[in-house]
Structures are given as structure tokens and as C-alpha cells.
N, C-alpha and C. Protein backbone atom coordinates (compact mmCIF):
# COMPACT_ATOMS: atom_id res chain seq x y z
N UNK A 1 52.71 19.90 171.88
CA UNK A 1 52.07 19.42 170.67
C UNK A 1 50.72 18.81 171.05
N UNK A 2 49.42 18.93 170.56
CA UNK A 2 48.29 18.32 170.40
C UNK A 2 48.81 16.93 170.11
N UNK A 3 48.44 16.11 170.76
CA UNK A 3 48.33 14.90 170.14
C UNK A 3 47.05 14.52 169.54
N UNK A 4 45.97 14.89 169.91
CA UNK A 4 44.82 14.17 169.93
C UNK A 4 43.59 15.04 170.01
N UNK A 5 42.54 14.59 168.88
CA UNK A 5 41.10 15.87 169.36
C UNK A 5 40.21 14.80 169.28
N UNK A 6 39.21 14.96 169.91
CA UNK A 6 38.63 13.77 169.90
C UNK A 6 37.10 14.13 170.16
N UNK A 7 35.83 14.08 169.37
CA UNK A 7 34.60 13.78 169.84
C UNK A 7 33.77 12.87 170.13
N UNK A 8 33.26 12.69 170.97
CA UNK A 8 32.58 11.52 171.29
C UNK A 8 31.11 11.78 171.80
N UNK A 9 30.21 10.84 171.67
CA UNK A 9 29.02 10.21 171.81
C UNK A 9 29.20 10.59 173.99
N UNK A 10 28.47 11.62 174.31
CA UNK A 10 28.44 11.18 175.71
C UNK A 10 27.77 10.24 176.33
N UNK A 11 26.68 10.07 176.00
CA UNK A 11 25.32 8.79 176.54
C UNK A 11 26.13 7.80 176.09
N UNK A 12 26.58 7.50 174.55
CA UNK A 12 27.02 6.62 174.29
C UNK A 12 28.70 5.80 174.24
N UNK A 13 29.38 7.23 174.26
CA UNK A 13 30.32 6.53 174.25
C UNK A 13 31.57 6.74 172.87
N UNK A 14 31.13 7.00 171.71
CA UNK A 14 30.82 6.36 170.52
C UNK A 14 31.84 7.71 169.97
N UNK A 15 32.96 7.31 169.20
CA UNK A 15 33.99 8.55 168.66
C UNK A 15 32.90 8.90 167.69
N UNK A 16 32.46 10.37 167.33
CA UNK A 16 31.90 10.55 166.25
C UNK A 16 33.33 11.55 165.53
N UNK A 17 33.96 11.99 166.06
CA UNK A 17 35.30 12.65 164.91
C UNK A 17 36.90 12.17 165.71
N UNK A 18 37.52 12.62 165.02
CA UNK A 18 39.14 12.40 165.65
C UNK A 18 40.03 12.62 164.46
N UNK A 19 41.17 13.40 165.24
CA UNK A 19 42.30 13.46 164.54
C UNK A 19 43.03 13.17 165.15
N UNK A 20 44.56 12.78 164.62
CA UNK A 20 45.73 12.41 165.33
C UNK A 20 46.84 13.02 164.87
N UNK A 21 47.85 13.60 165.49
CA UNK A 21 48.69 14.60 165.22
C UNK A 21 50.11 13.41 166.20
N UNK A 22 51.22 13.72 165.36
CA UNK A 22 52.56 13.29 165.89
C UNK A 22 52.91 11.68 165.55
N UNK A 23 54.01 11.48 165.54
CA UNK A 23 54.89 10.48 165.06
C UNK A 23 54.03 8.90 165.55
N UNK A 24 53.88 9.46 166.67
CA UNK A 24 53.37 7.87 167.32
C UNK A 24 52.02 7.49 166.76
N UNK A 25 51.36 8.15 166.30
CA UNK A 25 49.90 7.62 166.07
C UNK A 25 49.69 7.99 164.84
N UNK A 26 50.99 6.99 164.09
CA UNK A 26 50.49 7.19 162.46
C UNK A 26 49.40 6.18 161.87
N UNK A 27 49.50 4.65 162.92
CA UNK A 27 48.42 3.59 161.96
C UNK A 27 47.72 3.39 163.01
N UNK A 28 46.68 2.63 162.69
CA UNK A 28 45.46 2.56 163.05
C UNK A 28 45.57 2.01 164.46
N UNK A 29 46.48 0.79 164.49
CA UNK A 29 46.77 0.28 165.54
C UNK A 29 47.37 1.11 166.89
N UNK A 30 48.37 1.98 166.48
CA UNK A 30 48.56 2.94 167.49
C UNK A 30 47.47 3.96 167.79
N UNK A 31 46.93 3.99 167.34
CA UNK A 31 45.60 5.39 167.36
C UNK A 31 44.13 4.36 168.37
N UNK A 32 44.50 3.13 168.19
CA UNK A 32 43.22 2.42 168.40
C UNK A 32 43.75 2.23 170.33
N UNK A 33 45.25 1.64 170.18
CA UNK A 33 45.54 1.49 171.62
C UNK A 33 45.84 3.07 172.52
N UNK A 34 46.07 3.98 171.55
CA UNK A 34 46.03 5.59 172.21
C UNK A 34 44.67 6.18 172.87
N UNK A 35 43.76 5.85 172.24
CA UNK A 35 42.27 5.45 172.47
C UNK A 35 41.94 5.10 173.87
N UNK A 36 42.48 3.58 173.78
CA UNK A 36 41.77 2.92 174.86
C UNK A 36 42.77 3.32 175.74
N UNK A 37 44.04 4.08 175.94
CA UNK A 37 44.28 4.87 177.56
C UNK A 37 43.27 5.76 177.83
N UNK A 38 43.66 6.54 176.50
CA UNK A 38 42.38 7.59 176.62
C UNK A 38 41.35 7.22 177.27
N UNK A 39 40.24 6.53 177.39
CA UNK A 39 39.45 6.23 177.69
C UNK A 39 39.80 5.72 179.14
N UNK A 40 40.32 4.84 179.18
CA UNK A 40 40.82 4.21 180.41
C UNK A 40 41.37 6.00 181.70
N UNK A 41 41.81 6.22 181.17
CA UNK A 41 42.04 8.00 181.98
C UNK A 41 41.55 9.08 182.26
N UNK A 42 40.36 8.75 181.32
CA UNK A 42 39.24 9.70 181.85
C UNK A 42 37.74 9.35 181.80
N UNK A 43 37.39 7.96 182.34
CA UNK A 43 36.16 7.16 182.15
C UNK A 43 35.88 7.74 183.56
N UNK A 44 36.02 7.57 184.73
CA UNK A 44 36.09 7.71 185.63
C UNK A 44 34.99 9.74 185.76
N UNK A 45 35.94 10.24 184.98
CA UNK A 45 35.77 11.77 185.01
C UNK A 45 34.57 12.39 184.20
N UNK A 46 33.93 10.88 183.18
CA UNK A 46 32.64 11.60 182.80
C UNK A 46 31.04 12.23 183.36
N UNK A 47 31.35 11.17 184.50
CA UNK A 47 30.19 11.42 185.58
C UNK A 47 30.26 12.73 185.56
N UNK A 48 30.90 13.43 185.98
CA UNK A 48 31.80 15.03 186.67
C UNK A 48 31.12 15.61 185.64
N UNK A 49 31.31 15.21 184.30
CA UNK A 49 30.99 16.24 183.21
C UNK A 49 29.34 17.02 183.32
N UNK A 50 28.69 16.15 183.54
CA UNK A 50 27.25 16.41 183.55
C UNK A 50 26.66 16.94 184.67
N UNK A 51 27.55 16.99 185.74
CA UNK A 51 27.14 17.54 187.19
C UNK A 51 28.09 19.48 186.76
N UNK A 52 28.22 19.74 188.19
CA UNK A 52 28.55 21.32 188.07
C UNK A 52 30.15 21.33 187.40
N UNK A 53 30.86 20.22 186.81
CA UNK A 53 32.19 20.50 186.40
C UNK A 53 31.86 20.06 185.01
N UNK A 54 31.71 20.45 184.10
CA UNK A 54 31.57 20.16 182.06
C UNK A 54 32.74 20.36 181.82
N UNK A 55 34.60 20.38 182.63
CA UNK A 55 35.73 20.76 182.18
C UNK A 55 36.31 20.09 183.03
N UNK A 56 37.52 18.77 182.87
CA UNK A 56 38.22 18.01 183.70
C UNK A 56 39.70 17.78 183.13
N UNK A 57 40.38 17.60 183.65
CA UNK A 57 41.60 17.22 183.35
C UNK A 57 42.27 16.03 183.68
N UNK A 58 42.89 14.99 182.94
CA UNK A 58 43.72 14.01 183.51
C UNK A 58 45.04 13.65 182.73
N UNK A 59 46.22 13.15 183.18
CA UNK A 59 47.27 13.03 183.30
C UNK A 59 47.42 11.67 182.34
N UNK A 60 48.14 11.04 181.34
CA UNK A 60 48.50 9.42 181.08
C UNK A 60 50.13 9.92 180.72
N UNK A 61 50.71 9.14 181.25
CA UNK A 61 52.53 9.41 180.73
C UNK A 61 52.57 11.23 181.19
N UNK A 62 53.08 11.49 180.58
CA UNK A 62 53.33 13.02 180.79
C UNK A 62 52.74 14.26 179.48
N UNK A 63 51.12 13.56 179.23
CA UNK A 63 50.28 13.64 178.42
C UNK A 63 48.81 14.59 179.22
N UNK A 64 48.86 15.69 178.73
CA UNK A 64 47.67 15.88 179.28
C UNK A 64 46.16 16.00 178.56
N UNK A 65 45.55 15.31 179.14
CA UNK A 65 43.99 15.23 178.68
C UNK A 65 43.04 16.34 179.16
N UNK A 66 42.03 16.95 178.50
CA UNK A 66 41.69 17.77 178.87
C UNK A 66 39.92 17.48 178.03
N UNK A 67 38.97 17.06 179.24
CA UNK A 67 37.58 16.70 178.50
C UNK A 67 36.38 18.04 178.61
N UNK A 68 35.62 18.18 177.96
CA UNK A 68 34.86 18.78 177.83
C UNK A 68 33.63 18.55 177.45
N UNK A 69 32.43 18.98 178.05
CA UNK A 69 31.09 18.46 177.41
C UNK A 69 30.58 19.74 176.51
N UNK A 70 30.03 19.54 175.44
CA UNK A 70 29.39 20.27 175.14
C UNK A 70 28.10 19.71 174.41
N UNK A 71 27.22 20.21 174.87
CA UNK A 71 25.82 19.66 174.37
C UNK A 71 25.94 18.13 175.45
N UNK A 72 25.61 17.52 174.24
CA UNK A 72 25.28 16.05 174.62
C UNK A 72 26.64 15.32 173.81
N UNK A 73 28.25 16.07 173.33
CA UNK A 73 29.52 15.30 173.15
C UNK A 73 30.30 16.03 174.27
N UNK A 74 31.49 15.18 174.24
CA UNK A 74 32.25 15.32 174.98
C UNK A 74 33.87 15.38 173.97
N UNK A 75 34.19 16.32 174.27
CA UNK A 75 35.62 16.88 173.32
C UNK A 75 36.42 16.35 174.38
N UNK A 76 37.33 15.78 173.68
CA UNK A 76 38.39 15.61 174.60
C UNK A 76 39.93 15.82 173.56
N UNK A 77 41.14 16.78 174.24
CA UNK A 77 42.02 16.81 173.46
C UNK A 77 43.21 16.61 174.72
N UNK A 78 44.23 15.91 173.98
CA UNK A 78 45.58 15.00 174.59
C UNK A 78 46.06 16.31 173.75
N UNK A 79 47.35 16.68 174.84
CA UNK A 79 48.71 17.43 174.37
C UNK A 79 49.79 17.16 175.34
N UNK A 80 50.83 17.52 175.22
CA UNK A 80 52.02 17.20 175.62
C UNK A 80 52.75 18.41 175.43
N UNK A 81 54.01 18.51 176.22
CA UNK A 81 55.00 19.55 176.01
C UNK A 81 54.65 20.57 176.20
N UNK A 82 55.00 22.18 175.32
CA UNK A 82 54.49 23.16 175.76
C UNK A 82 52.78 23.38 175.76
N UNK A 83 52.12 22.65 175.00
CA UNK A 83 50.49 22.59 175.52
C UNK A 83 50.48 21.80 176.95
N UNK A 84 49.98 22.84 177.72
CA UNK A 84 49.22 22.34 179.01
C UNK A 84 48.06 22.59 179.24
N UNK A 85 47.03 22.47 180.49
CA UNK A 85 46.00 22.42 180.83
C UNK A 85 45.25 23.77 180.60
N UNK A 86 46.00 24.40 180.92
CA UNK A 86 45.69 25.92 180.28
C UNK A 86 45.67 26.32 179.09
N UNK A 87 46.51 25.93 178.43
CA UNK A 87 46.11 26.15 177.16
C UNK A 87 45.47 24.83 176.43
N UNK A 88 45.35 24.27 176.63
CA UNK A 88 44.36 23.64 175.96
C UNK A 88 42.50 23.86 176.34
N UNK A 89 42.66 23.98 177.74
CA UNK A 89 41.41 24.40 178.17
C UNK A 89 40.86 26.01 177.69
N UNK A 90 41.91 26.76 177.01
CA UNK A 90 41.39 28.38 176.37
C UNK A 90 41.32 27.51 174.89
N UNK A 91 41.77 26.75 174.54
CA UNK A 91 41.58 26.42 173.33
C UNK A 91 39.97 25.48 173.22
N UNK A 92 40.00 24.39 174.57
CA UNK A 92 38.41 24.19 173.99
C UNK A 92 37.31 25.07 174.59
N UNK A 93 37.45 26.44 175.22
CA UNK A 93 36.46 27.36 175.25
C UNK A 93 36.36 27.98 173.90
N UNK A 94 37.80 28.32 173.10
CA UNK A 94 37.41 29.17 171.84
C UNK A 94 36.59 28.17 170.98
N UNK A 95 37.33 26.77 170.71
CA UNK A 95 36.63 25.69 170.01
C UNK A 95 34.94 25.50 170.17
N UNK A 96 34.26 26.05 171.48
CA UNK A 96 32.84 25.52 172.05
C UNK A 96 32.15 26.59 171.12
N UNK A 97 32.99 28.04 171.26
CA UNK A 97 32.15 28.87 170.95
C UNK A 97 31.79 29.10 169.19
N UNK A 98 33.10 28.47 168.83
CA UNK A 98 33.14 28.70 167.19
C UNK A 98 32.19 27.10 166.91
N UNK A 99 32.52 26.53 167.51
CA UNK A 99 31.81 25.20 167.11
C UNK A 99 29.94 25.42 167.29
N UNK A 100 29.41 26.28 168.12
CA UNK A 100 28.26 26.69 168.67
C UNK A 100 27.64 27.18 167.55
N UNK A 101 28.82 28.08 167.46
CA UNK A 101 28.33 29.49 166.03
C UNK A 101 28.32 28.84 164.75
N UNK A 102 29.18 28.38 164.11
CA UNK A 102 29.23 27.43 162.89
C UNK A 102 28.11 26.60 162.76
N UNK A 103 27.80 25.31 164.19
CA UNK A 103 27.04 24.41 163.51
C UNK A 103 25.83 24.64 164.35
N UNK A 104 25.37 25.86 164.54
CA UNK A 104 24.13 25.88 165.38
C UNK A 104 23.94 25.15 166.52
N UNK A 105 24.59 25.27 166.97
CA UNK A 105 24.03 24.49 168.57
C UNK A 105 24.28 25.56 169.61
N UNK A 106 22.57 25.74 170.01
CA UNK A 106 22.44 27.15 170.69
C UNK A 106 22.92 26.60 172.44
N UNK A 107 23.40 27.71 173.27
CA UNK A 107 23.90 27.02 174.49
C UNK A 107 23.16 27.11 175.28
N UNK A 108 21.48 27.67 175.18
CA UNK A 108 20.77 27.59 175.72
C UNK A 108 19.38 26.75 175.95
N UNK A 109 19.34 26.20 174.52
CA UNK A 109 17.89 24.89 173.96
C UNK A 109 18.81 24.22 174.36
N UNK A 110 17.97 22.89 174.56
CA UNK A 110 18.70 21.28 174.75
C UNK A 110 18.67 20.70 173.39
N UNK A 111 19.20 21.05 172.56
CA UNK A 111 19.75 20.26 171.02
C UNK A 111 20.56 19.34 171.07
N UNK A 112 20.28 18.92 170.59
CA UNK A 112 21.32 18.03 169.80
C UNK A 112 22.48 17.89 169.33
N UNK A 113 24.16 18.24 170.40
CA UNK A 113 25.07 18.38 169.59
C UNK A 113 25.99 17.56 168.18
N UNK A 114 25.25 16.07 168.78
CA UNK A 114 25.84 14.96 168.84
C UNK A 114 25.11 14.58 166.95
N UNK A 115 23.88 15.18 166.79
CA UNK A 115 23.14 15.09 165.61
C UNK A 115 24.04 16.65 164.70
N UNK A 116 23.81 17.56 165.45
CA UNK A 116 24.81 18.56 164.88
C UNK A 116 26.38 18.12 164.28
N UNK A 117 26.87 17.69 164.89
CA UNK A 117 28.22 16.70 164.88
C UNK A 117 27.95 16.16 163.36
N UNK A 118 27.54 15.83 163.39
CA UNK A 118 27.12 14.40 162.17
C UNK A 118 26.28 15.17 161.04
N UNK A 119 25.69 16.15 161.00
CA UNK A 119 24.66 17.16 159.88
C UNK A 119 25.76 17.86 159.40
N UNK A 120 26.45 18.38 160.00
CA UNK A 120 28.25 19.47 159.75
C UNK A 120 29.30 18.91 159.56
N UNK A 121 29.94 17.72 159.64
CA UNK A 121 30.66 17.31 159.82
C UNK A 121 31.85 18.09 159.03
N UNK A 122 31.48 18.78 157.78
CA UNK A 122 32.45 19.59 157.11
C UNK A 122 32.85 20.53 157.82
N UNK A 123 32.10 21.41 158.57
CA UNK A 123 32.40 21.93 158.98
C UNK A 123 33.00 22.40 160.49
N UNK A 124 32.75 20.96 160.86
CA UNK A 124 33.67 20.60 162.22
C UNK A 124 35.40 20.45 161.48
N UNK A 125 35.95 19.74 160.86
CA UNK A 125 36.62 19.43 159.98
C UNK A 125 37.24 21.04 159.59
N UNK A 126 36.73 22.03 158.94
CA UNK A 126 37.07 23.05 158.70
C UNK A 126 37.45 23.75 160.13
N UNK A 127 36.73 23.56 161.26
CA UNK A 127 37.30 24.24 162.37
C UNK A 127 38.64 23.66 163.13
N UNK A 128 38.71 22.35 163.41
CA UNK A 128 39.73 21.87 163.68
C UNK A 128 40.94 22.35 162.67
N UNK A 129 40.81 22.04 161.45
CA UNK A 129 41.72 22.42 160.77
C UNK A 129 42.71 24.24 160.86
N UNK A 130 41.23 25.08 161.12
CA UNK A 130 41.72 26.38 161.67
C UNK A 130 42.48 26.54 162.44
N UNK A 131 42.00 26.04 163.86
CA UNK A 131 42.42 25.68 164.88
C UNK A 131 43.80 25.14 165.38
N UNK A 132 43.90 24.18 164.98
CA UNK A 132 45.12 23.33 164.68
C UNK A 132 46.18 22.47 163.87
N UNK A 133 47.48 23.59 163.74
CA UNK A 133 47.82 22.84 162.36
C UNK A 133 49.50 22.36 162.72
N UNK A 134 49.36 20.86 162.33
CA UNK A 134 49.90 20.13 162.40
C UNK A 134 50.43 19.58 164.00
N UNK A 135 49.31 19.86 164.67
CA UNK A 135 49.99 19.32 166.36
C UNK A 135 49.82 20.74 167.00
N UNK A 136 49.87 21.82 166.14
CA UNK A 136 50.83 23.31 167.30
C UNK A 136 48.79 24.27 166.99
N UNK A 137 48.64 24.46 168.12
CA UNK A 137 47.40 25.15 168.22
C UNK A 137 48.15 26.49 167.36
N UNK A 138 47.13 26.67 165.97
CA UNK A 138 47.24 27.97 165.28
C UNK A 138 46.90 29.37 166.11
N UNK A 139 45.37 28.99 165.83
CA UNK A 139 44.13 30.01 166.15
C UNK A 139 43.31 30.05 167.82
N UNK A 140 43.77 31.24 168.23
CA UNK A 140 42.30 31.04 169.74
C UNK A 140 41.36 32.12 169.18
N UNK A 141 41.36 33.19 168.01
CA UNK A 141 40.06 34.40 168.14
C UNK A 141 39.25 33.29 167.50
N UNK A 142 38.04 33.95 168.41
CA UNK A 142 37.12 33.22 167.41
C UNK A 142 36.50 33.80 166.21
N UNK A 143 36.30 34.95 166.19
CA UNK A 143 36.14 35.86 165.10
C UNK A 143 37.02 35.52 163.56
N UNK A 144 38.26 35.57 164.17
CA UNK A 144 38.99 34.73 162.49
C UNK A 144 38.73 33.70 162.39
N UNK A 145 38.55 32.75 163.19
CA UNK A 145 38.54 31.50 162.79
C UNK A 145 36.81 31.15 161.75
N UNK A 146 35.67 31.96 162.65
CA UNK A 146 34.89 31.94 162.02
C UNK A 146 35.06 32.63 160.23
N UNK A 147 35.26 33.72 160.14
CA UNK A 147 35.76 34.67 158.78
C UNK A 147 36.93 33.59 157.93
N UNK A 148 37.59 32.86 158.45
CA UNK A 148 38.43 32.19 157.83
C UNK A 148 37.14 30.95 157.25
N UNK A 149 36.46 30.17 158.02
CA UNK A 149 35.48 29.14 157.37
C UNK A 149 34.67 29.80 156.66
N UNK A 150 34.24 30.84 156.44
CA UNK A 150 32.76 31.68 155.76
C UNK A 150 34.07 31.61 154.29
N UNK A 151 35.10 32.27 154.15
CA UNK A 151 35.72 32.11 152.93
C UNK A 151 35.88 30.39 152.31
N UNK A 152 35.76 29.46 152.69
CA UNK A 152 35.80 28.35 152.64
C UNK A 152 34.81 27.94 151.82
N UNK A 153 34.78 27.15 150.34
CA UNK A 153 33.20 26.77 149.94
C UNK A 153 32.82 25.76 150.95
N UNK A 154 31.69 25.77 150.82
CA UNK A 154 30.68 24.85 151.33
C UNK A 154 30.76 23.19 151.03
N UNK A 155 31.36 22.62 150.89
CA UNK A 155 31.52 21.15 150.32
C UNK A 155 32.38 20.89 148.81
């Protein structure tokens, strides 16, 4: 099960999205201390991101974290059970590429993902939702997932 998707501010730090999936992180309080392992488990591993590794993995309980940079955020998604490192890591390559294509952030200019993030936000929201429903990764093409948001109105 996904527990956790998470974007964040890389320079800064700073959650700009999140969802929470599963029993334990229904109120705020559990989601806030789920967080700060989070953080606490892979603070260490952001350096890494910006040098030749943009894909890391770390371990909390029998939880796996799996971070990613893209642009100037850093995705990070917690799963457990039959999601492992592998599949979560094909899941945030399909996620980079549909997220690229959707909200314009070319992988070759130095843009702005982090302003992208925040201009789309609907439509980050619409991809996660593709993506993942209710904890259990739906979707990896990226092709449907995109054709599935284009049927979607706009706001």
C-alpha cells in the first residue's frame, strides 16, 4: 500500500502537496508526526539528490521511502507491503514523465518545477488521483493516464 506522496520545496524544504493513504494517518496529528520520520529518514539523502543520484531509497519500520528530484521538488512516496522499491521507483519515473507533460516542465530548461507545482496544482491532484487509488498504485502508462486528465474539465 502507498502510504504517502509527498512534494516538497527542495532549496526549501517546504511540503507544497501531500496525500495520505491508510488507517494510520487519518488526523492531522498522525500525518504531522509521519512527516517528521519522513524527514528525519531521508534528510541525510537530499544532498545525493542534486549530485549524480536524483533517485534514493530509505527504510523507517518496514516502510519504504523512495525520493526523487525533479526540477527544483523532490517527490517522495512511503509504501509498505507489496509496494517496494521497485515499484514505486517505475511508478515515480511514470509520475516525472506525466507530471513533465501535463504541467510543462521541460527536462531540459532550468524551470521552475516548484512554481509549476503551485500554477497546476489541479492538475497535479488529477495525476495523483490517476495514479493512485486508494493506497494500491492504479496506473504506470503514461499515455492513459495523460488521455484520462485531457477528458477531465479544467477546474
Amino acid at each position: 500500500m502507498i502510504l504517502t506522496f509527498l512534494v516538497a520545496s527542495y532549496t526549501k524544504g517546504g511540503v507544497l502537496f501531500s496525500r495520505f493513504f491508510g488507517p494510520n494517518l487519518a488526523t492531522e496529528a498522525q500525518q504531522a508526526t509521519w512527516l517528521e520520520r519522513i524527514r528525519h529518514a531521508t534528510a541525510s539523502e537530499w544532498a545525493l539528490l542534486a549530485s549524480d543520484y536524483p533517485e534514493q531509497v530509505a527504510l523507517v519500520d518496514e516502510c519504504t521511502i523512495v525520493t526523487k528530484l525533479v526540477g527544483d521538488v523532490v517527490v517522495l512516496v512511503a509504501g509498505n507491503r507489496e509496494h517496494d522499491a521497485l515499484l514505486i521507483l517505475e511508478f515515480l519515473r511514470a509520475f516525472e514523465t506525466v507530471f513533465r507533460k501535463v504541467c510543462k516542465v521541460p527536462a531540459t530548461k532550468p524551470v521552475s518545477a516548484e512554481r509549476r507545482v503551485l500554477e497546476s496544482y489541479w492538475n497535479l491532484c488529477l495525476i495523483v488521483d490517476e495514479m493512485i487509488d486508494e493506497g494500491a498504485i492504479d496506473h504506470l502508462d503514461c499515455a492513459l493516464i495523460e488521455k484520462q486528465i485531457a477528458m477531465k474539465p479544467n477546474k
